[in-house]
PDB file of N, CA and C in Angstrom:
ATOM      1  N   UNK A   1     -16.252  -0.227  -6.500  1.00  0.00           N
ATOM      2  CA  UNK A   1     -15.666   0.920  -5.827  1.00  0.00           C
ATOM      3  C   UNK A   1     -14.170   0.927  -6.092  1.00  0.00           C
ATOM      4  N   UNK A   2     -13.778   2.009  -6.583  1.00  0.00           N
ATOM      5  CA  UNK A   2     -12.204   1.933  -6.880  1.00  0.00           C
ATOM      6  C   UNK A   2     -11.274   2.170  -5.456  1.00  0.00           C
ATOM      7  N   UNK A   3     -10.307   1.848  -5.499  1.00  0.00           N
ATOM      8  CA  UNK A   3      -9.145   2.324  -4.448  1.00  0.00           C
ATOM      9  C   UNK A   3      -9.248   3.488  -3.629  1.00  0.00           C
ATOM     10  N   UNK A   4      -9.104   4.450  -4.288  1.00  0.00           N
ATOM     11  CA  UNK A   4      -8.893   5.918  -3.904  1.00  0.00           C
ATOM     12  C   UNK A   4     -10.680   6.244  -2.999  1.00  0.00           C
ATOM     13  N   UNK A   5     -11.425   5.838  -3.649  1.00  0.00           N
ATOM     14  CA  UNK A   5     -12.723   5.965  -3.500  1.00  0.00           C
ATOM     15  C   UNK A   5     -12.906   5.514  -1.873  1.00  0.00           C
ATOM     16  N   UNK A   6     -12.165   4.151  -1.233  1.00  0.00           N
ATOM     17  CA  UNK A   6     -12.511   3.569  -0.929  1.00  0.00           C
ATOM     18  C   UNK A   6     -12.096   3.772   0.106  1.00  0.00           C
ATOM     19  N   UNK A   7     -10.903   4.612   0.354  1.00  0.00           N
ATOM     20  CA  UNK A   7     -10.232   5.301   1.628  1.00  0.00           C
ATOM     21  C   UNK A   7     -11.070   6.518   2.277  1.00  0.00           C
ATOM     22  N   UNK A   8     -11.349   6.370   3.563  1.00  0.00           N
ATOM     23  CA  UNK A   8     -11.968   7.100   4.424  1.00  0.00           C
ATOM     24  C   UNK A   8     -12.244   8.983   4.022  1.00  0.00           C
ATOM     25  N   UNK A   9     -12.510   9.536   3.780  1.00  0.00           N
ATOM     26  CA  UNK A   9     -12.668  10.733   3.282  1.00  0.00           C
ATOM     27  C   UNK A   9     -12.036  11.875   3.861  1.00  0.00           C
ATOM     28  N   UNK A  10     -12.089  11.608   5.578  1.00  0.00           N
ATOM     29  CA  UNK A  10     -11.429  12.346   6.470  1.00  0.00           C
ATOM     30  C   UNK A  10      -9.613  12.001   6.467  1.00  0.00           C
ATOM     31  N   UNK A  11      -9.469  11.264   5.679  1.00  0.00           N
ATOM     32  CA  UNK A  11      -8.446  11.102   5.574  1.00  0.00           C
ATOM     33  C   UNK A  11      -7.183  12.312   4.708  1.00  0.00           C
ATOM     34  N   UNK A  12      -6.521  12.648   5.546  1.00  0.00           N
ATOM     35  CA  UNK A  12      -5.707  13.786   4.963  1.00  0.00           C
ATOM     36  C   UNK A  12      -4.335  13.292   4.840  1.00  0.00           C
ATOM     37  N   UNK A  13      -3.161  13.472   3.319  1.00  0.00           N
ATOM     38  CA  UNK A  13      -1.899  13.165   3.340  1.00  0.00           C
ATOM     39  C   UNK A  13      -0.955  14.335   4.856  1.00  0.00           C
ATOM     40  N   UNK A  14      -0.218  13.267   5.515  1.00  0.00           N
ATOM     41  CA  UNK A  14       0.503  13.938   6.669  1.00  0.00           C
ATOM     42  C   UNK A  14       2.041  13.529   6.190  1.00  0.00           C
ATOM     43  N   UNK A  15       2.481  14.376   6.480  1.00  0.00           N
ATOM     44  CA  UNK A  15       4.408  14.646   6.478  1.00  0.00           C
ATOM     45  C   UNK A  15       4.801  13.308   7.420  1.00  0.00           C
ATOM     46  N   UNK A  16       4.509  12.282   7.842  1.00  0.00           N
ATOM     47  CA  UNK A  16       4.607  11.596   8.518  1.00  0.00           C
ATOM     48  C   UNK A  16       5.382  10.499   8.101  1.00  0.00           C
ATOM     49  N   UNK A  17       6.688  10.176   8.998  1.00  0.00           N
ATOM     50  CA  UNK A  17       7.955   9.203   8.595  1.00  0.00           C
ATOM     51  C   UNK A  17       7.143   7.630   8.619  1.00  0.00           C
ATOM     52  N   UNK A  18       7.297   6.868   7.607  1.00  0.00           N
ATOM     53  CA  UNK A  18       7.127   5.414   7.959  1.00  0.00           C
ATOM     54  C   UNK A  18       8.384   4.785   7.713  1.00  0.00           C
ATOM     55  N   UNK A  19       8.743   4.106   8.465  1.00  0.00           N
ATOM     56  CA  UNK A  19      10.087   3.605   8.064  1.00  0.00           C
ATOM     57  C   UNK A  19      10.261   1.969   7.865  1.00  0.00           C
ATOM     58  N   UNK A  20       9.067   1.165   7.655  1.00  0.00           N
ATOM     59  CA  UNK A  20       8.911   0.078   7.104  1.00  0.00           C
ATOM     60  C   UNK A  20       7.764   0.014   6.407  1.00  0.00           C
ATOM     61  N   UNK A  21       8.058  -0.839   5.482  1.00  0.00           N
ATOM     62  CA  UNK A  21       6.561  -1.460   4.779  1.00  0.00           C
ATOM     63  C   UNK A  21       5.528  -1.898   5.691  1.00  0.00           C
ATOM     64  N   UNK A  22       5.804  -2.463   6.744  1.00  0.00           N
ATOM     65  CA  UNK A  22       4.715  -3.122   7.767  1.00  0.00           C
ATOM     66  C   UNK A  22       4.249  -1.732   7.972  1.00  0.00           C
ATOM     67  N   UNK A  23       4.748  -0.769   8.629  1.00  0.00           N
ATOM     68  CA  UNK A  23       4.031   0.463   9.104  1.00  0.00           C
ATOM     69  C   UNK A  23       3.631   1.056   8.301  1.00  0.00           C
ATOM     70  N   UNK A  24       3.482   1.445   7.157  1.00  0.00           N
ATOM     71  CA  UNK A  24       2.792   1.439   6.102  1.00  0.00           C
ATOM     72  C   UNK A  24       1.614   0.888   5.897  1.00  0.00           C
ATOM     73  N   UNK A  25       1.692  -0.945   5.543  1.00  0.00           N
ATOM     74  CA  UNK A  25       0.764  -1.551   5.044  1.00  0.00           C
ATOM     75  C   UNK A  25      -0.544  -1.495   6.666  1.00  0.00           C
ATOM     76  N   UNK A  26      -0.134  -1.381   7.322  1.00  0.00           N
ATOM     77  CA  UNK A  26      -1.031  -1.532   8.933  1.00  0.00           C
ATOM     78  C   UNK A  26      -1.850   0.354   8.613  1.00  0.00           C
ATOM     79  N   UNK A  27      -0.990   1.417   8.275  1.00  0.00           N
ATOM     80  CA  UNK A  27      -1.534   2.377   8.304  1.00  0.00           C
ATOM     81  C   UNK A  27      -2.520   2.520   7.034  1.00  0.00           C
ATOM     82  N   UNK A  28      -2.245   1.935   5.900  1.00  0.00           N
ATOM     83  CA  UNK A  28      -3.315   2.082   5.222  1.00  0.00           C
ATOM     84  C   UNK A  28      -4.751   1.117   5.049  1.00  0.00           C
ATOM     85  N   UNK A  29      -4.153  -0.087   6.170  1.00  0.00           N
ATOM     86  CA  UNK A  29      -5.692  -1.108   6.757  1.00  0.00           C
ATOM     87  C   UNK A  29      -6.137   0.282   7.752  1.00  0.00           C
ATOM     88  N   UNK A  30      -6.059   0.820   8.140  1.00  0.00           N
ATOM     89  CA  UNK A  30      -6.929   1.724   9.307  1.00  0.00           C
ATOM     90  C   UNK A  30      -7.737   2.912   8.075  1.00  0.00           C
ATOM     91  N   UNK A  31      -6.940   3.386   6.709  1.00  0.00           N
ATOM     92  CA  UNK A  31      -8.238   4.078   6.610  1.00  0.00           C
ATOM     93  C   UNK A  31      -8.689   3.610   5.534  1.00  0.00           C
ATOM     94  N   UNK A  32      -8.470   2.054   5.042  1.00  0.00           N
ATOM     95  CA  UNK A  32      -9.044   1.637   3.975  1.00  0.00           C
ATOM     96  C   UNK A  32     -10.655   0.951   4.686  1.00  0.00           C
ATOM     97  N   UNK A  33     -11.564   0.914   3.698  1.00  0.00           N
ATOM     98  CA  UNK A  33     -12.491   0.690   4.533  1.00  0.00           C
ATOM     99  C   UNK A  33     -13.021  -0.534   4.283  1.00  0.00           C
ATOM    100  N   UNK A  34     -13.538  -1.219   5.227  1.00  0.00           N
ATOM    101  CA  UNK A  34     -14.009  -2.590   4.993  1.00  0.00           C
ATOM    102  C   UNK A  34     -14.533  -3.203   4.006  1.00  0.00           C
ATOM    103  N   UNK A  35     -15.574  -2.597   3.667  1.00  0.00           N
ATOM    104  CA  UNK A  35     -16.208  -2.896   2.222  1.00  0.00           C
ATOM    105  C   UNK A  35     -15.248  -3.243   0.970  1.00  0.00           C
ATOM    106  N   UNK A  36     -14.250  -2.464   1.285  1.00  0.00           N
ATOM    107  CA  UNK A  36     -13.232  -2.614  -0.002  1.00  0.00           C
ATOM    108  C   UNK A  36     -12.307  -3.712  -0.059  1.00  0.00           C
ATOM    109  N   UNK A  37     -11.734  -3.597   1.764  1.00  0.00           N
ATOM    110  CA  UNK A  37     -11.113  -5.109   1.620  1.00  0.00           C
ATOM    111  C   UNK A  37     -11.906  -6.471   1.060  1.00  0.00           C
ATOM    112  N   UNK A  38     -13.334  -6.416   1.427  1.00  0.00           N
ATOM    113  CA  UNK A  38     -13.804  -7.618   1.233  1.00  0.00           C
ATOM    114  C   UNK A  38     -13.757  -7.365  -0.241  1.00  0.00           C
ATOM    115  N   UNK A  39     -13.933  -6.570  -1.305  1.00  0.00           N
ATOM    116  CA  UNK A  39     -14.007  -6.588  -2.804  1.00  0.00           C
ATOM    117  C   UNK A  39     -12.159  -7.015  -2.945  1.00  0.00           C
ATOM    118  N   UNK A  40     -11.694  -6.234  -2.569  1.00  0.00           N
ATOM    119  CA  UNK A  40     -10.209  -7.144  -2.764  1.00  0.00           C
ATOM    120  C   UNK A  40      -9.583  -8.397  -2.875  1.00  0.00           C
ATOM    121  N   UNK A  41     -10.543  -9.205  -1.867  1.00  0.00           N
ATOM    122  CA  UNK A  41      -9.946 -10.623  -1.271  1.00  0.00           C
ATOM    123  C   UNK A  41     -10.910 -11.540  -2.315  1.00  0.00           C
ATOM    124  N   UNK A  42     -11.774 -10.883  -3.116  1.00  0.00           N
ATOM    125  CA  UNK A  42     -12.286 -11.247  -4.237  1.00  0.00           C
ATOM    126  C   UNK A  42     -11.569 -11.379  -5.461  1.00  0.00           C
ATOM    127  N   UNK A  43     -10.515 -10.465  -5.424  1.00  0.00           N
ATOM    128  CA  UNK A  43     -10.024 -10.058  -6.745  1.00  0.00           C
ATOM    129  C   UNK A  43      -8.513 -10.952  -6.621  1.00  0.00           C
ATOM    130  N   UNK A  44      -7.912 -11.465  -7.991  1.00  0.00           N
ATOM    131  CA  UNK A  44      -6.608 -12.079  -7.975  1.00  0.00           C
ATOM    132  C   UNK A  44      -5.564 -10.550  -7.749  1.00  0.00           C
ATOM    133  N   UNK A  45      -4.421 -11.216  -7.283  1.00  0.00           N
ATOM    134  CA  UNK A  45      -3.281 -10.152  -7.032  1.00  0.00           C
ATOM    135  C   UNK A  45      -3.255  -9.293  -8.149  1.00  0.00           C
ATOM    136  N   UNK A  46      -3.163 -10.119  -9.498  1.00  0.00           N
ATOM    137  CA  UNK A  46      -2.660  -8.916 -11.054  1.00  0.00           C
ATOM    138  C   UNK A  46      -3.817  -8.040 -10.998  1.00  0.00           C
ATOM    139  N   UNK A  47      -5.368  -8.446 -10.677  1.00  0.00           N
ATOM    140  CA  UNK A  47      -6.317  -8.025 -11.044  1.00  0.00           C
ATOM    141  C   UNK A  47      -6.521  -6.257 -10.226  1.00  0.00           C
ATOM    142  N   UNK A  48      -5.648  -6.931  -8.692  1.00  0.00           N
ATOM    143  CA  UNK A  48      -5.837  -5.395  -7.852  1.00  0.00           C
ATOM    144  C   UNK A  48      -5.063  -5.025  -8.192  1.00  0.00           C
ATOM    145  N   UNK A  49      -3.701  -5.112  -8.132  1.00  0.00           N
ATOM    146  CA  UNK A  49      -2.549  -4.366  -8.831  1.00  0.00           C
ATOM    147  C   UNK A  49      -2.959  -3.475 -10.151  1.00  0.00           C
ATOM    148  N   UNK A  50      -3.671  -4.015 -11.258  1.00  0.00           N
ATOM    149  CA  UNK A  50      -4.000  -3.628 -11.931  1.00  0.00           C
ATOM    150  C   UNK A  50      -5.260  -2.205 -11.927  1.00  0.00           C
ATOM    151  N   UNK A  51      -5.944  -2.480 -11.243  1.00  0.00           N
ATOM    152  CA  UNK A  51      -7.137  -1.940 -10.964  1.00  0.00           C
ATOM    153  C   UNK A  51      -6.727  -1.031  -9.831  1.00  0.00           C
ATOM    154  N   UNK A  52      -5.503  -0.909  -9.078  1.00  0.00           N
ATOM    155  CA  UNK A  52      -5.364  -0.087  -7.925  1.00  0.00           C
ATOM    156  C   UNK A  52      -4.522   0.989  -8.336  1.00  0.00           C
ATOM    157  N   UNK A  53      -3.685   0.515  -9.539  1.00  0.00           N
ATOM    158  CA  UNK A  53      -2.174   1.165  -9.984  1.00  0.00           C
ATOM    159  C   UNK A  53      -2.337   3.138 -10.085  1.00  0.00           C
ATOM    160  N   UNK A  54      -3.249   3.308 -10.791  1.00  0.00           N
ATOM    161  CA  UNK A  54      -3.886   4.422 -10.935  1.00  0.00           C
ATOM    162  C   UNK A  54      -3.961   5.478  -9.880  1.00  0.00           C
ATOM    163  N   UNK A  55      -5.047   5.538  -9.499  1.00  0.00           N
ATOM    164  CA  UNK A  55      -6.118   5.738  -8.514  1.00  0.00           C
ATOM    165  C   UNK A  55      -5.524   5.737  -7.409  1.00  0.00           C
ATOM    166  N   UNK A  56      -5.247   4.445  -6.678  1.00  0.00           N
ATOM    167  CA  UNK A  56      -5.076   3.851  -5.295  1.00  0.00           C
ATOM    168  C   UNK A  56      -3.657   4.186  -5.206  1.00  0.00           C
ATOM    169  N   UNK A  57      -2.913   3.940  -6.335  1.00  0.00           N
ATOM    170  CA  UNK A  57      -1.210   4.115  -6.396  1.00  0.00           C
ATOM    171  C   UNK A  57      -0.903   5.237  -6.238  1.00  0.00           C
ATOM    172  N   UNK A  58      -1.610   6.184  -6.598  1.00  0.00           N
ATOM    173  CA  UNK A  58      -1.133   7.418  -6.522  1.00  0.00           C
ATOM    174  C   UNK A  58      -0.954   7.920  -5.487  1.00  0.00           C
ATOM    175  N   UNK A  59      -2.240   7.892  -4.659  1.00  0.00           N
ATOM    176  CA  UNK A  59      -2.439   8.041  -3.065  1.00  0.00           C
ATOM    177  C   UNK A  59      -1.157   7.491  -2.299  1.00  0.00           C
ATOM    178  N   UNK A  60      -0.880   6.225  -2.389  1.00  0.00           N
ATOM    179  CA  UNK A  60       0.293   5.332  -2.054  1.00  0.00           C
ATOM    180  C   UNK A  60       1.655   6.546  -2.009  1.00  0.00           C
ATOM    181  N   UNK A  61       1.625   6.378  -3.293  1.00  0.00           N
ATOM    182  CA  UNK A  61       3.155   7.134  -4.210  1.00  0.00           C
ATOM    183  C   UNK A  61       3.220   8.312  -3.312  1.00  0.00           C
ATOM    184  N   UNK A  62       1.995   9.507  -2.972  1.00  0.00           N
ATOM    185  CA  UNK A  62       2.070  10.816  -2.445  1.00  0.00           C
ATOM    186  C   UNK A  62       2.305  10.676  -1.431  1.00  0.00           C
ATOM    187  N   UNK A  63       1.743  10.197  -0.180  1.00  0.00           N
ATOM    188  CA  UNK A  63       2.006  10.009   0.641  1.00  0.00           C
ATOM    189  C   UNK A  63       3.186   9.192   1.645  1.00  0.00           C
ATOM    190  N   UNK A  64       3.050   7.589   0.969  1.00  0.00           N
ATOM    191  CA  UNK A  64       4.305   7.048   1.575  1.00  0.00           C
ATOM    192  C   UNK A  64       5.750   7.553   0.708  1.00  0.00           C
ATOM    193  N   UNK A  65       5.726   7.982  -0.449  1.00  0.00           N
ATOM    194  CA  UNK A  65       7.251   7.628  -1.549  1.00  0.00           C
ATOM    195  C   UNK A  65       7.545   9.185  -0.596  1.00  0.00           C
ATOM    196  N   UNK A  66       6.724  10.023  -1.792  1.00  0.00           N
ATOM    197  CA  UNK A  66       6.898  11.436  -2.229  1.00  0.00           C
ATOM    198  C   UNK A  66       7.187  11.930  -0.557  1.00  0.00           C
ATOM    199  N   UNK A  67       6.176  12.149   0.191  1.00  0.00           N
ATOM    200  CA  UNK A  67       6.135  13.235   1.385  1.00  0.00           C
ATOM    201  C   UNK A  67       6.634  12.307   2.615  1.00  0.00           C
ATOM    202  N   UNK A  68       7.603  11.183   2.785  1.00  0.00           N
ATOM    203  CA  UNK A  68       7.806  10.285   3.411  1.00  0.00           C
ATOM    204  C   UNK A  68       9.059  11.160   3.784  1.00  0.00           C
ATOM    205  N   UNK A  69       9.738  11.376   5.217  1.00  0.00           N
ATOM    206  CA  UNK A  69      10.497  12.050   5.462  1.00  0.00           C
ATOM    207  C   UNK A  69      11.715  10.484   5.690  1.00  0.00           C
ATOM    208  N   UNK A  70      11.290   8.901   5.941  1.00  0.00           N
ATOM    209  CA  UNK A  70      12.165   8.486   6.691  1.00  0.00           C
ATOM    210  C   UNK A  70      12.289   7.175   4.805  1.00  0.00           C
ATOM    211  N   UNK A  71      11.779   7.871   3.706  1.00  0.00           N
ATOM    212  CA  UNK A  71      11.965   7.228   2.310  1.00  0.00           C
ATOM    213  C   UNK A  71      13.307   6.271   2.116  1.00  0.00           C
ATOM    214  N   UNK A  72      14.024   7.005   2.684  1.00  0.00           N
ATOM    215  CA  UNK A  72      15.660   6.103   3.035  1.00  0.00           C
ATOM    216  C   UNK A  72      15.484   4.600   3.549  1.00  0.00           C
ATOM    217  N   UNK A  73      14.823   5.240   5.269  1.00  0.00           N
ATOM    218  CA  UNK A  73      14.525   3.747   6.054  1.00  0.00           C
ATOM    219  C   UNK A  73      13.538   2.730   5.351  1.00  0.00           C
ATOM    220  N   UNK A  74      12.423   3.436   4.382  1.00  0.00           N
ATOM    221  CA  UNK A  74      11.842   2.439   4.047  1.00  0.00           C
ATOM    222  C   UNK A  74      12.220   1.059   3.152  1.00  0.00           C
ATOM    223  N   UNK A  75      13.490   1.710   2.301  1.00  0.00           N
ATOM    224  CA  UNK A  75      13.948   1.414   1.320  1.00  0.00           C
ATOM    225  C   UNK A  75      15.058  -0.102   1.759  1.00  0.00           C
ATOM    226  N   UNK A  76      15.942   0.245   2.782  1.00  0.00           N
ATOM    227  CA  UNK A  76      16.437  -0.411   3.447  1.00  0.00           C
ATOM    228  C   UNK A  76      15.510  -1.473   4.405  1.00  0.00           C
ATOM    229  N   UNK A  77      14.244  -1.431   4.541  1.00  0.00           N
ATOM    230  CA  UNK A  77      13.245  -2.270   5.061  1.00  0.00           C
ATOM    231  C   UNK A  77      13.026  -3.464   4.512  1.00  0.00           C
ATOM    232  N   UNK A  78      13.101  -3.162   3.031  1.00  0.00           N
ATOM    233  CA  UNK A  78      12.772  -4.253   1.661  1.00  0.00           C
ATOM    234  C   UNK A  78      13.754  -5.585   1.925  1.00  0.00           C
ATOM    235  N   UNK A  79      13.403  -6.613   1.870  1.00  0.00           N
ATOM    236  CA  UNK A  79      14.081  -7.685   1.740  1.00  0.00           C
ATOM    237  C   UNK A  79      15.315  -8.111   1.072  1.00  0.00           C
ATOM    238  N   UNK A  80      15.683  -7.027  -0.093  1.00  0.00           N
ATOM    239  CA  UNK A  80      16.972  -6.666  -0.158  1.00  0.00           C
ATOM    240  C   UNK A  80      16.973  -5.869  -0.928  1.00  0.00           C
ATOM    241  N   UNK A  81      17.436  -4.734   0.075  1.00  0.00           N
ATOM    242  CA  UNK A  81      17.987  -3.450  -0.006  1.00  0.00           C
ATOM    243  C   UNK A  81      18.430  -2.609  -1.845  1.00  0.00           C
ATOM    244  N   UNK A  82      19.756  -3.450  -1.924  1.00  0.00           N
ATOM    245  CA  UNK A  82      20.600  -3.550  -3.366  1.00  0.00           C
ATOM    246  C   UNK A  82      19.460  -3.426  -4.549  1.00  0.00           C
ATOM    247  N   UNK A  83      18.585  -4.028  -4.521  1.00  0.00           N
ATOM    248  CA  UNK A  83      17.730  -4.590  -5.655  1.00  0.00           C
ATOM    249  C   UNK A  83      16.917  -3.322  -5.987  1.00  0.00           C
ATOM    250  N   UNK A  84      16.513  -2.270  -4.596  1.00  0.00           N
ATOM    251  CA  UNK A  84      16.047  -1.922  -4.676  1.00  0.00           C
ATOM    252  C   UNK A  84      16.267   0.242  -4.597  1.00  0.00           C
ATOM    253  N   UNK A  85      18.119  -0.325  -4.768  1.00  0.00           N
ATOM    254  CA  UNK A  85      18.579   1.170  -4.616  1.00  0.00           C
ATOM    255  C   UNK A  85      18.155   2.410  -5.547  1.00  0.00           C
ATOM    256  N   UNK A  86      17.699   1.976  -6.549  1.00  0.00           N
ATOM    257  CA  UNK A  86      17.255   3.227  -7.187  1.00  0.00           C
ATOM    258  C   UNK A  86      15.484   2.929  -7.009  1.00  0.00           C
ATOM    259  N   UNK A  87      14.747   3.003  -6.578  1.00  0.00           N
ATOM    260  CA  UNK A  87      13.673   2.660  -6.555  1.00  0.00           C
ATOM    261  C   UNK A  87      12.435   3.721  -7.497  1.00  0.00           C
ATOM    262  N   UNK A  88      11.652   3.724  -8.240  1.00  0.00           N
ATOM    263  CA  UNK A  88      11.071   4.801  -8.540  1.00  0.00           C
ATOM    264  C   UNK A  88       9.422   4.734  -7.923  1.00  0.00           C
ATOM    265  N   UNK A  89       9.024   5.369  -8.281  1.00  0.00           N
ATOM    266  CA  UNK A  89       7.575   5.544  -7.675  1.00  0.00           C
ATOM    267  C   UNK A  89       6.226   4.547  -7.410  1.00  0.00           C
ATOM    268  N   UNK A  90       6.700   3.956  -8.994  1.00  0.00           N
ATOM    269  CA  UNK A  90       5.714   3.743  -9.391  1.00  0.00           C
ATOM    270  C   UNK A  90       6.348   1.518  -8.990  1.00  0.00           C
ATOM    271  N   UNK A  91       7.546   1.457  -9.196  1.00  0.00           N
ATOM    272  CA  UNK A  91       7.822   0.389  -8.473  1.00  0.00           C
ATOM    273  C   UNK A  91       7.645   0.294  -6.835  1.00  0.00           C
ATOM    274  N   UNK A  92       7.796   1.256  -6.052  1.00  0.00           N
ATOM    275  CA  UNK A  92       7.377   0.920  -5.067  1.00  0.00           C
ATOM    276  C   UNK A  92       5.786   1.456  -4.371  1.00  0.00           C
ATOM    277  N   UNK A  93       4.820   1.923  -5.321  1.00  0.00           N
ATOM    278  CA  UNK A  93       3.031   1.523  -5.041  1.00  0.00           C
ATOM    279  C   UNK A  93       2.902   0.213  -5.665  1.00  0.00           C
ATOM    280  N   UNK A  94       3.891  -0.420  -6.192  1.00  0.00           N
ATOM    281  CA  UNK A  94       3.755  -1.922  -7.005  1.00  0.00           C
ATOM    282  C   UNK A  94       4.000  -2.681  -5.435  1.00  0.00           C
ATOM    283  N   UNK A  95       5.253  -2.659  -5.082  1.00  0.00           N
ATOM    284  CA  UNK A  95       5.416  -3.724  -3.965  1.00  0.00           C
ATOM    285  C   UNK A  95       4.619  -3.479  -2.767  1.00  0.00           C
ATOM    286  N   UNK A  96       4.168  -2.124  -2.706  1.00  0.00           N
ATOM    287  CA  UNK A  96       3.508  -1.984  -1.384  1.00  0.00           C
ATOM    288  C   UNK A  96       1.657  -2.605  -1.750  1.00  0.00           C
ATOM    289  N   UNK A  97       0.991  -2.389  -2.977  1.00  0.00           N
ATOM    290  CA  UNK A  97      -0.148  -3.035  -3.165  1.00  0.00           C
ATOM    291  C   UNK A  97       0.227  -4.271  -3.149  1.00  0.00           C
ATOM    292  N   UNK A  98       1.155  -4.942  -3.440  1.00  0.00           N
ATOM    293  CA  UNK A  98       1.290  -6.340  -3.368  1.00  0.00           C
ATOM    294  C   UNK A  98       1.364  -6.960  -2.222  1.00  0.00           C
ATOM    295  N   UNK A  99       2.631  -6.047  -0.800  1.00  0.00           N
ATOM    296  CA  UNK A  99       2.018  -6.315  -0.216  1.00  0.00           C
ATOM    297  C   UNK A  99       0.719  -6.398   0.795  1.00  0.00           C
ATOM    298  N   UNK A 100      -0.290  -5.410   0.497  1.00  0.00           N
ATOM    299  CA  UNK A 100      -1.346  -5.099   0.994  1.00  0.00           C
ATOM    300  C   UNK A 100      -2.361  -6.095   0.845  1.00  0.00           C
ATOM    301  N   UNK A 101      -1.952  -6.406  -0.168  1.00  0.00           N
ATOM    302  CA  UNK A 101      -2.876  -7.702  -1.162  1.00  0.00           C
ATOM    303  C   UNK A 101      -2.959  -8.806  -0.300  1.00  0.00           C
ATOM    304  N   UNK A 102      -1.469  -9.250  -0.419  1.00  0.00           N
ATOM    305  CA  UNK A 102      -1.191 -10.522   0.789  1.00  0.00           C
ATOM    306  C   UNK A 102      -1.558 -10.429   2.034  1.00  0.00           C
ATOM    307  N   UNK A 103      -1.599  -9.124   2.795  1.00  0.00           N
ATOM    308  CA  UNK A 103      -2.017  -9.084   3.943  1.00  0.00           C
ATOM    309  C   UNK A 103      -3.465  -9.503   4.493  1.00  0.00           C
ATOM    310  N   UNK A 104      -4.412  -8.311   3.558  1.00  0.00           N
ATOM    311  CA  UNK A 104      -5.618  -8.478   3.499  1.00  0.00           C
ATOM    312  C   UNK A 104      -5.974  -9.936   3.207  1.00  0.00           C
ATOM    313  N   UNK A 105      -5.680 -10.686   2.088  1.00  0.00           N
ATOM    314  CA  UNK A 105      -5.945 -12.366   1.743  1.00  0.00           C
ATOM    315  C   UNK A 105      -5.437 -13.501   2.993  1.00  0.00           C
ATOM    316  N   UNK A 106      -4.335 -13.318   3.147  1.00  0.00           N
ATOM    317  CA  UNK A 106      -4.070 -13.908   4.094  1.00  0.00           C
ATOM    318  C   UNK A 106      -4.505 -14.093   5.362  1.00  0.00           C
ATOM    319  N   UNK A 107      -4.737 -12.756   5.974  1.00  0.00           N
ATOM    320  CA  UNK A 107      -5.646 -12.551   7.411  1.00  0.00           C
ATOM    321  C   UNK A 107      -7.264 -13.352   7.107  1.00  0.00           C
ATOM    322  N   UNK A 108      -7.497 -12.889   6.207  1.00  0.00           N
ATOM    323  CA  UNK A 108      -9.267 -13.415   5.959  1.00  0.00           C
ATOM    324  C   UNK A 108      -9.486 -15.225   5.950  1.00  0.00           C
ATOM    325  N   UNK A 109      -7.900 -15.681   5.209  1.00  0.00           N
ATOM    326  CA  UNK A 109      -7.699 -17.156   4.970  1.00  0.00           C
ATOM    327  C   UNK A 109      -7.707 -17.394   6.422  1.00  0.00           C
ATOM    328  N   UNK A 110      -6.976 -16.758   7.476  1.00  0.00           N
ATOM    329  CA  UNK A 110      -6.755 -17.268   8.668  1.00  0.00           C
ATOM    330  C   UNK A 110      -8.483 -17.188   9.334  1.00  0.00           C
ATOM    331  N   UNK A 111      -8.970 -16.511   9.128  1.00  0.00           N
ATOM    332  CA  UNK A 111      -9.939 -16.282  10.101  1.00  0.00           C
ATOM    333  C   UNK A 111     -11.061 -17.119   9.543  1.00  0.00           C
ATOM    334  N   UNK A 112     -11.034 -17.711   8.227  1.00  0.00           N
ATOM    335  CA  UNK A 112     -12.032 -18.458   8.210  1.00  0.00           C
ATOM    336  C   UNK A 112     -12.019 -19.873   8.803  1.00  0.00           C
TER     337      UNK A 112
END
């Protein structure tokens, strides 16, 4: 099941400010759907990155980059800021699957 596939259907892009990566990565665990995390926590980091970049990134890119009203705050969220002043699109569906990646792996490591 690919990325895009794998997000809830009722799911509609909203004009809606996120102004950190955490609020972000928490909003797209609510309409990603279970089945997919568990195929994820299967897969190495390059492998989803790779396999999400497309598809899954795009979704990412439209919603959090593109139609993100608080894109500023998010930017300044990043662990450092400077590194990341010109940011383009497609670098930040990179750091945000990455961190989605870690989230999802990590939580599952804890709970076993």
């Amino acid at each position: 099941m690919e990325g895009y596939e794998a997000i809830k259907t009722t799911e509609k892009i909203k004009n809606v400010g996120y102004s950190t990566i955490d609020e972000i990565i928490n909003d797209i665990l609510q309409v990603l759907s279970p089945e997919y995390q568990e195929t994820i926590i299967e897969m190495s980091n390059d492998d989803f990155r790779d396999i999400a970049h497309f598809n899954f990134g795009q979704w990412i890119r439209n919603k959090y980059f593109y139609k993100n009203p608080a894109q500023e705050q998010v930017v300044k969220s990043l662990s450092d800021p400077k590194e990341y002043m010109v940011l383009d699109s497609d670098e930040f569906s990179r750091i945000i699957l990455e961190k989605l990646y870690e989230k999802i792996t990590t939580e599952k490591k804890c709970m076993d």
